[in-house]
PDB file of N, CA and C in Angstrom:
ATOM      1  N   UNK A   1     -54.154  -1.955 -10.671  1.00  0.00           N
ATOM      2  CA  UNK A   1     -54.619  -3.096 -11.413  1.00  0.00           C
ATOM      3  C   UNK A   1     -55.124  -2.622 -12.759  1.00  0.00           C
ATOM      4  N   UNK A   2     -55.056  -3.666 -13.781  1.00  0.00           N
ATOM      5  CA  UNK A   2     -55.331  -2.910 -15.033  1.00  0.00           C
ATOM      6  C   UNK A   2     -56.124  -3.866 -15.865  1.00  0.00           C
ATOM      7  N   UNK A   3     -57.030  -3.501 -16.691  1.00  0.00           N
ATOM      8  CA  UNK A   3     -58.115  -4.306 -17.036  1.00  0.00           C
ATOM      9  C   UNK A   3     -57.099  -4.603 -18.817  1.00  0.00           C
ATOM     10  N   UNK A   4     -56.014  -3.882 -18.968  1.00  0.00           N
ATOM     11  CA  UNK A   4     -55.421  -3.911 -20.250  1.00  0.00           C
ATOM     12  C   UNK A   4     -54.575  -4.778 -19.881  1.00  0.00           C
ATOM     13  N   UNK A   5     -54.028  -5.167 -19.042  1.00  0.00           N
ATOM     14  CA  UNK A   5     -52.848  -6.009 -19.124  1.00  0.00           C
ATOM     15  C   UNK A   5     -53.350  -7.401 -18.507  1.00  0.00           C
ATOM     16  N   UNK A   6     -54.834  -7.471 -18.213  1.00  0.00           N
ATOM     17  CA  UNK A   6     -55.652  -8.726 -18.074  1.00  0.00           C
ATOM     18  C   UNK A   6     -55.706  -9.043 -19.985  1.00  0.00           C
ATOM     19  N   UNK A   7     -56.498  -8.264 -20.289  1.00  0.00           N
ATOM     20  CA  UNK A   7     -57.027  -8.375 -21.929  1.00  0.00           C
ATOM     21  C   UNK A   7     -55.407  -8.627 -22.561  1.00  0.00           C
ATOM     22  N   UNK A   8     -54.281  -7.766 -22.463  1.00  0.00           N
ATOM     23  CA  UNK A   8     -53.086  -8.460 -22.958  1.00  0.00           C
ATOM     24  C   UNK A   8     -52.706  -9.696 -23.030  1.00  0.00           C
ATOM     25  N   UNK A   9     -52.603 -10.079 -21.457  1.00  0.00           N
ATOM     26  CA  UNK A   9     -52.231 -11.395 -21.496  1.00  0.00           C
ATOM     27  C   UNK A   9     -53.221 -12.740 -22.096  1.00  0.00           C
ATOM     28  N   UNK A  10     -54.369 -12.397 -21.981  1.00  0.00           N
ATOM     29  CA  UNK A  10     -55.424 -13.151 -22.809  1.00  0.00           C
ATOM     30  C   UNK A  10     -54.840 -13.199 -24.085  1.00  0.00           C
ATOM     31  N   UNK A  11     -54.995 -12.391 -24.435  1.00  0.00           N
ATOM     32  CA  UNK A  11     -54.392 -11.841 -26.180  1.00  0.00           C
ATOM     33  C   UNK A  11     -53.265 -12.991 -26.384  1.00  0.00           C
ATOM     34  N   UNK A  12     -52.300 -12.701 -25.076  1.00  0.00           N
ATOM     35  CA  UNK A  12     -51.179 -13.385 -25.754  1.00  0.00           C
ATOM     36  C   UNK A  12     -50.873 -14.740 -25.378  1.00  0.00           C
ATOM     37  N   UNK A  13     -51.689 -15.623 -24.483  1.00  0.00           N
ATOM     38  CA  UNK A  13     -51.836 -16.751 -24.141  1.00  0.00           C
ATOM     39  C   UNK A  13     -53.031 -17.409 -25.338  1.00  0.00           C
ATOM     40  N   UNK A  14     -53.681 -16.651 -26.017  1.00  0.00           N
ATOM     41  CA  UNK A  14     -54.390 -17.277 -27.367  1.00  0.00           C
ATOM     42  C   UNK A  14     -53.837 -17.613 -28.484  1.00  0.00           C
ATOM     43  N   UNK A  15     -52.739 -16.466 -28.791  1.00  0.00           N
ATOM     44  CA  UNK A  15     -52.206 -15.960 -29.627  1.00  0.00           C
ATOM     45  C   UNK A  15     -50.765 -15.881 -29.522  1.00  0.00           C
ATOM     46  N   UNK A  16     -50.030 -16.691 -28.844  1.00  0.00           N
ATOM     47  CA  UNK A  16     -49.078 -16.615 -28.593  1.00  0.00           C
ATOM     48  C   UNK A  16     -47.771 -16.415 -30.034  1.00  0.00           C
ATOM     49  N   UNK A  17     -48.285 -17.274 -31.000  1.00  0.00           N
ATOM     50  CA  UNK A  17     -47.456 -16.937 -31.944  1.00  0.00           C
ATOM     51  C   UNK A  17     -47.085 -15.562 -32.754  1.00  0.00           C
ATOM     52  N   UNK A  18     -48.250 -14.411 -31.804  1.00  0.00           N
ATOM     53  CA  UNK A  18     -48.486 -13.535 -32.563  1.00  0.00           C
ATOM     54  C   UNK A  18     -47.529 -12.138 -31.469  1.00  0.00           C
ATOM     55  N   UNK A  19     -47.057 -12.816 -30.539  1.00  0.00           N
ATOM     56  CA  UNK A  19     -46.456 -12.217 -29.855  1.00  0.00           C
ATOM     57  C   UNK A  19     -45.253 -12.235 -29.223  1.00  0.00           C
ATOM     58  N   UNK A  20     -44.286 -11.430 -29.534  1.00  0.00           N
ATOM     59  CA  UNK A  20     -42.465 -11.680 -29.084  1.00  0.00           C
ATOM     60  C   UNK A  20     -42.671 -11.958 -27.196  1.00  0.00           C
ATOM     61  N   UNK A  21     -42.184 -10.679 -27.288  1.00  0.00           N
ATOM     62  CA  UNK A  21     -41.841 -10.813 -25.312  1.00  0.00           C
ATOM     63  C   UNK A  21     -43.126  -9.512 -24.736  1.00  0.00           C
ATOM     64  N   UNK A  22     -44.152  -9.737 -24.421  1.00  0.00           N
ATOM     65  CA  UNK A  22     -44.950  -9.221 -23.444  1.00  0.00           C
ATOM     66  C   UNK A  22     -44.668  -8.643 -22.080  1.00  0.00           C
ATOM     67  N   UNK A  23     -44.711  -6.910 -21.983  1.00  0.00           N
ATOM     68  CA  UNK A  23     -44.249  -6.771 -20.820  1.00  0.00           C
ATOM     69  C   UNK A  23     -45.926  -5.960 -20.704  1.00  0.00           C
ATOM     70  N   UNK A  24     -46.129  -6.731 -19.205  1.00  0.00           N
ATOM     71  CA  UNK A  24     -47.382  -6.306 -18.448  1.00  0.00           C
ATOM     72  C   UNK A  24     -47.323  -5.720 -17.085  1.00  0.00           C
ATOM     73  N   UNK A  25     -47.747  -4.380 -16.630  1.00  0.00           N
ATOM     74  CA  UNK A  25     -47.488  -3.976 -15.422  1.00  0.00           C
ATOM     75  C   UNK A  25     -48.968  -3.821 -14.686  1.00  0.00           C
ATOM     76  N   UNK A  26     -49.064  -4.065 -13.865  1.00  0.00           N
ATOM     77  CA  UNK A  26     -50.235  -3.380 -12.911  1.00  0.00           C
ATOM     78  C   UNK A  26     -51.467  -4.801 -13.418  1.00  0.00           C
ATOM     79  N   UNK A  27     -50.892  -6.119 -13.079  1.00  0.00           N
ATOM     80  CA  UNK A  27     -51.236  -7.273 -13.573  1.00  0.00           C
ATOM     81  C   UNK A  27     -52.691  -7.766 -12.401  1.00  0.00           C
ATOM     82  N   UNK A  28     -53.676  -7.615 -12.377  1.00  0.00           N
ATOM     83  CA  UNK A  28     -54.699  -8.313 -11.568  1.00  0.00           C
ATOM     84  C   UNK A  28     -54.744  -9.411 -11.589  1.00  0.00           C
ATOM     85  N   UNK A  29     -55.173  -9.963 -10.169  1.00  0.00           N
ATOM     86  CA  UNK A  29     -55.707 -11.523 -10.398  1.00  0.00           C
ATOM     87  C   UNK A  29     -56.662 -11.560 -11.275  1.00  0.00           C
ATOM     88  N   UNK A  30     -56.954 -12.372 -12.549  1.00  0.00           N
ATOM     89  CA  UNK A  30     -58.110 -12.293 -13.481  1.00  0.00           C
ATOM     90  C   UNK A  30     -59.227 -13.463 -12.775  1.00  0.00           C
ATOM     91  N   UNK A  31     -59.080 -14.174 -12.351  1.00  0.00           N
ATOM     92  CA  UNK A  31     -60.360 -14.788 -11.646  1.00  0.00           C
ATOM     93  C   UNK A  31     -60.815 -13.391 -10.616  1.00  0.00           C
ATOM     94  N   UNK A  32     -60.262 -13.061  -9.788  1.00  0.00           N
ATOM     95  CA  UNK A  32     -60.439 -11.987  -9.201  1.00  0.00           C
ATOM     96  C   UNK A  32     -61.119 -10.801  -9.324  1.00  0.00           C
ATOM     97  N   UNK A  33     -60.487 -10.438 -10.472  1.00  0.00           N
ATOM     98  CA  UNK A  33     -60.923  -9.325 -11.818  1.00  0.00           C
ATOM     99  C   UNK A  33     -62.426  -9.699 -11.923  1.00  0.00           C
ATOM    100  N   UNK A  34     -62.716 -10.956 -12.514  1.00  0.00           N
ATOM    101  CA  UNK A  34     -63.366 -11.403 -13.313  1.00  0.00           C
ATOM    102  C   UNK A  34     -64.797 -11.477 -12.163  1.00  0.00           C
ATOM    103  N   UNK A  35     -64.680 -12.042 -11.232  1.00  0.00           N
ATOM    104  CA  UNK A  35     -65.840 -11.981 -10.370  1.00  0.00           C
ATOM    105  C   UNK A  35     -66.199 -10.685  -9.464  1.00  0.00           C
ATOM    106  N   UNK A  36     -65.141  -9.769  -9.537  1.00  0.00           N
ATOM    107  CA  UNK A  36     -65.000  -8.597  -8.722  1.00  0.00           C
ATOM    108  C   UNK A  36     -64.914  -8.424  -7.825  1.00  0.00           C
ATOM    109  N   UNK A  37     -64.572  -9.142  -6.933  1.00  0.00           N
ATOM    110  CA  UNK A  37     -64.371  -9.422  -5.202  1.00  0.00           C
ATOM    111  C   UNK A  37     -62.790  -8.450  -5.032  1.00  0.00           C
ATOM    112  N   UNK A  38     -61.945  -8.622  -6.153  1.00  0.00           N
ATOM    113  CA  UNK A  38     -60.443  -8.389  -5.792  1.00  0.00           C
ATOM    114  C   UNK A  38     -59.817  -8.327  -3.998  1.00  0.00           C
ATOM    115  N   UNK A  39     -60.571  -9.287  -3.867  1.00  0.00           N
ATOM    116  CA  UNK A  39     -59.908  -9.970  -2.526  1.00  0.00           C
ATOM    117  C   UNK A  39     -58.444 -10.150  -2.126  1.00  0.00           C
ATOM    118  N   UNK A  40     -58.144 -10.933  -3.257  1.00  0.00           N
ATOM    119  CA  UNK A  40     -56.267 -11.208  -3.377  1.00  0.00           C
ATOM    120  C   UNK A  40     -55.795 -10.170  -3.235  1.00  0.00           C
ATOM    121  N   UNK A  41     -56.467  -9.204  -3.943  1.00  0.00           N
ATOM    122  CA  UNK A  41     -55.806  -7.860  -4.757  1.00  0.00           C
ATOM    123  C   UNK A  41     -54.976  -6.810  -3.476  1.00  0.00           C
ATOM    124  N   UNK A  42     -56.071  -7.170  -2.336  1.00  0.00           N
ATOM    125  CA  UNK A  42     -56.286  -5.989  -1.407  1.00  0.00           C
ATOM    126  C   UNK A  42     -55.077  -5.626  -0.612  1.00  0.00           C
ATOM    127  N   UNK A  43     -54.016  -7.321  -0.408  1.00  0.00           N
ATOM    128  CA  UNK A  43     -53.040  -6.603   0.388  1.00  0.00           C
ATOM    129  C   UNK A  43     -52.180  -6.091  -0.315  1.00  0.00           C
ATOM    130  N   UNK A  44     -52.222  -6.433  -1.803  1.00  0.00           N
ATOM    131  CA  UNK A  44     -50.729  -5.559  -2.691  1.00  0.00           C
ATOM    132  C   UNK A  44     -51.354  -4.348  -2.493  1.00  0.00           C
ATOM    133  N   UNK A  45     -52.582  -4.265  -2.675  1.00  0.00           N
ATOM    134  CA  UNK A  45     -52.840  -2.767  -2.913  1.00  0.00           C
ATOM    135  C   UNK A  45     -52.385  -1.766  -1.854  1.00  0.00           C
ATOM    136  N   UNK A  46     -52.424  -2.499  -0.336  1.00  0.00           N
ATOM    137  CA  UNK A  46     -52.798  -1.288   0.429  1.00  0.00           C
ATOM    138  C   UNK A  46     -50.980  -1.309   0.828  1.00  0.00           C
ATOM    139  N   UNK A  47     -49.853  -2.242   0.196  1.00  0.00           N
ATOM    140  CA  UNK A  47     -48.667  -2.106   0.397  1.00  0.00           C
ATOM    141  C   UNK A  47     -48.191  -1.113  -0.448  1.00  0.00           C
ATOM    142  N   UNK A  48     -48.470  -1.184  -1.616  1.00  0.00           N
ATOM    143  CA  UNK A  48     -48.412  -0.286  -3.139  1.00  0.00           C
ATOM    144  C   UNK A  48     -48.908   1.346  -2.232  1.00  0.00           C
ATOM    145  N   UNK A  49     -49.703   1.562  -1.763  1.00  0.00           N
ATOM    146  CA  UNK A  49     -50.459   2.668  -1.051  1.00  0.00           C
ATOM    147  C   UNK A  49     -49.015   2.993   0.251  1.00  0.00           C
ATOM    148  N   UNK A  50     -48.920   1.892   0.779  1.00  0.00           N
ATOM    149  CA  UNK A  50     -47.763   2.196   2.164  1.00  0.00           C
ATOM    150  C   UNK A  50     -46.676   2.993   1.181  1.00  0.00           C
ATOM    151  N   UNK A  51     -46.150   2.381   0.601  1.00  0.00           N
ATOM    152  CA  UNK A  51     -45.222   2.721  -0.519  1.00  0.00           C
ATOM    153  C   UNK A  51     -44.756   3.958  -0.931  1.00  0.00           C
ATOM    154  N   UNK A  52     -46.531   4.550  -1.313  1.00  0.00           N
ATOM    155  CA  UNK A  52     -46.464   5.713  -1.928  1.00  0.00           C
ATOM    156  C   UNK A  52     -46.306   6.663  -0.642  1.00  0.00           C
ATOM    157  N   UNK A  53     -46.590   6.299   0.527  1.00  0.00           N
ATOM    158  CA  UNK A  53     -46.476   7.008   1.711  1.00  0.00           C
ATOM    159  C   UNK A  53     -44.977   7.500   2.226  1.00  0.00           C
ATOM    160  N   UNK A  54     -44.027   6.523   2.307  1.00  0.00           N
ATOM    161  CA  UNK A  54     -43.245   6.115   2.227  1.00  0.00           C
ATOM    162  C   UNK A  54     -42.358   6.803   1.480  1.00  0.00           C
ATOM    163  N   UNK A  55     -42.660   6.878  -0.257  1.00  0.00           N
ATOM    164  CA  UNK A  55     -41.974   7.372  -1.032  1.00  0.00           C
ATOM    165  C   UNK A  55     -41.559   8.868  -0.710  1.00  0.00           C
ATOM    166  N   UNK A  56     -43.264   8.908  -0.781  1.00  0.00           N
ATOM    167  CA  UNK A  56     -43.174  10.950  -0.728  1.00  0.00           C
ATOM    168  C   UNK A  56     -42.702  11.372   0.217  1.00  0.00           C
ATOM    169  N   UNK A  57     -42.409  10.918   1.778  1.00  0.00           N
ATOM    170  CA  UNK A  57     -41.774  11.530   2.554  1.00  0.00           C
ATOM    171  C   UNK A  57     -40.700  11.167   2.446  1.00  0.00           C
ATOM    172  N   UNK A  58     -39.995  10.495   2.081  1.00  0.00           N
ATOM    173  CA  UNK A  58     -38.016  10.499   1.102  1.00  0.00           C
ATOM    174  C   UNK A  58     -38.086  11.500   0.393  1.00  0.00           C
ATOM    175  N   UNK A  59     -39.235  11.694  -0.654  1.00  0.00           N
ATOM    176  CA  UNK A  59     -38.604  12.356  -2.011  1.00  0.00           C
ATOM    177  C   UNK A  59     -38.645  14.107  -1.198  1.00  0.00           C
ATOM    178  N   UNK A  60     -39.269  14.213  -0.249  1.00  0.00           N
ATOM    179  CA  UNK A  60     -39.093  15.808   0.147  1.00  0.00           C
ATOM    180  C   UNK A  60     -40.467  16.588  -0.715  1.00  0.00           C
ATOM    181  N   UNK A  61     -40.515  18.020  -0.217  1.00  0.00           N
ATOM    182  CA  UNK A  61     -41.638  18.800  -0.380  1.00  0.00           C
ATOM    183  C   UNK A  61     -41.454  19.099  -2.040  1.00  0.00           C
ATOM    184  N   UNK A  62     -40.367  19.061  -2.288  1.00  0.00           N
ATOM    185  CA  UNK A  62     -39.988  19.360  -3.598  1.00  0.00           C
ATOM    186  C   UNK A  62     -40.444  18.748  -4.565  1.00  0.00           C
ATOM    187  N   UNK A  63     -40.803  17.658  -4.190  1.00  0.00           N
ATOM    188  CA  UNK A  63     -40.880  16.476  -5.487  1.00  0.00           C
ATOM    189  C   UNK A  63     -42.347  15.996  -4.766  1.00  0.00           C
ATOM    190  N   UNK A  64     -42.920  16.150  -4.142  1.00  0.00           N
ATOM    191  CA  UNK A  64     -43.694  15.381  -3.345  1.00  0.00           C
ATOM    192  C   UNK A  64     -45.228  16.200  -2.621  1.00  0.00           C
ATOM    193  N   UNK A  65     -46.030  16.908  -3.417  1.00  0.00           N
ATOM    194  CA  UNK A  65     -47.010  17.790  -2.945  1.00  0.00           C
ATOM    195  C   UNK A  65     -47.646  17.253  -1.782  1.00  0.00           C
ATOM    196  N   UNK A  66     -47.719  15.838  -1.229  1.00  0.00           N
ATOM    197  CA  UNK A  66     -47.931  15.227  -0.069  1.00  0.00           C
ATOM    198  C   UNK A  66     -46.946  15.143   0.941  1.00  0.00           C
ATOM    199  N   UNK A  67     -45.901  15.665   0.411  1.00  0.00           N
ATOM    200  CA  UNK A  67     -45.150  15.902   2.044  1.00  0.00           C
ATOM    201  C   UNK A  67     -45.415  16.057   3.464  1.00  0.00           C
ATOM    202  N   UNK A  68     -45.214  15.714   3.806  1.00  0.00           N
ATOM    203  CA  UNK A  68     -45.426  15.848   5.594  1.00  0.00           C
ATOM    204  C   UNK A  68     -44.051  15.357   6.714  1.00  0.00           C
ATOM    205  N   UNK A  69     -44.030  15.458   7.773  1.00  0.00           N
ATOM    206  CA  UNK A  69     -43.330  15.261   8.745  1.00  0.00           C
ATOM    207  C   UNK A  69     -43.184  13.653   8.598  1.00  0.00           C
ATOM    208  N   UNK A  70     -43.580  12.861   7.889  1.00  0.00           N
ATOM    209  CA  UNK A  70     -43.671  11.529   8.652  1.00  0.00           C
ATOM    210  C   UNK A  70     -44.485  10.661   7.429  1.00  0.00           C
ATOM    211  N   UNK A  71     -44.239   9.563   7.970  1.00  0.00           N
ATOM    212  CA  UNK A  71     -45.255   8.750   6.415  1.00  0.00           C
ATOM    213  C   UNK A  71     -46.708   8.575   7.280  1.00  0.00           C
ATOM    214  N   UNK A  72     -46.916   8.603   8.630  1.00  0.00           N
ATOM    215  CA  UNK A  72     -47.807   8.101   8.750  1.00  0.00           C
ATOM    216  C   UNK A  72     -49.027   9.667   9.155  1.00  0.00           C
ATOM    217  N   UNK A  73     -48.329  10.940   9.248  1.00  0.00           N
ATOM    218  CA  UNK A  73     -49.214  11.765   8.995  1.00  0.00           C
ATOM    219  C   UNK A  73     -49.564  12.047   7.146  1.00  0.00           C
ATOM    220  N   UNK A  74     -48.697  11.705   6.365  1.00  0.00           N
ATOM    221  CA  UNK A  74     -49.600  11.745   4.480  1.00  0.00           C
ATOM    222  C   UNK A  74     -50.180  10.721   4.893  1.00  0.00           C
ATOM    223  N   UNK A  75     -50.041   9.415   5.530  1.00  0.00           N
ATOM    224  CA  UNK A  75     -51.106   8.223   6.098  1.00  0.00           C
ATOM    225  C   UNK A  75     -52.681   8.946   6.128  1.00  0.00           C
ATOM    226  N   UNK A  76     -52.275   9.727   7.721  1.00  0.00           N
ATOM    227  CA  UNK A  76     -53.592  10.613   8.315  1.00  0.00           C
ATOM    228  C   UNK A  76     -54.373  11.601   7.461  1.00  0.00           C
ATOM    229  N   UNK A  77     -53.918  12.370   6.653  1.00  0.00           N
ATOM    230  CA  UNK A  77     -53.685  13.481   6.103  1.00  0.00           C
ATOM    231  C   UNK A  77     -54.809  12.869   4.690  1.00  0.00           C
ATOM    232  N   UNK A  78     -54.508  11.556   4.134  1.00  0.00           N
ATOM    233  CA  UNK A  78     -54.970  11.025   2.910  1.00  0.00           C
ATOM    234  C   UNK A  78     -56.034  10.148   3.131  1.00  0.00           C
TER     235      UNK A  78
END
């Protein structure tokens, strides 16, 4: 989640004339953001997290300093 691409899109929903095509990644709920609960936030997050679990045991020891046997021992392991 990113507190810049909250402040971006502000920027460019004010200011729209001042801006072509806006690309925003790692986008928070801003009510969310804004009261700090990030409640919504929690299940992308912990899928984004499966993910990375996931990833590194595809990408191999090579590419992947979290390697392990399995996604769910870098799970255990992290």
């Amino acid at each position: 989640m990113s507190y810049g691409a909250i402040l971006s899109s502000t920027f460019a929903t004010l200011f729209l004339e001042r801006v072509g095509s806006p690309v925003l990644g790692g986008v928070a709920d801003p009510d969310d953001y804004r009261i700090s609960t990030l409640l919504s936030s929690l299940p992308r997050i912990a899928n984004a997290v499966k993910a990375l679990f996931q990833f590194c045991h595809l990408a191999r020891p090579e590419r992947c300093p979290f390697h392990m046997s399995s996604e769910e021992e870098i799970e255990k392991w992290c």
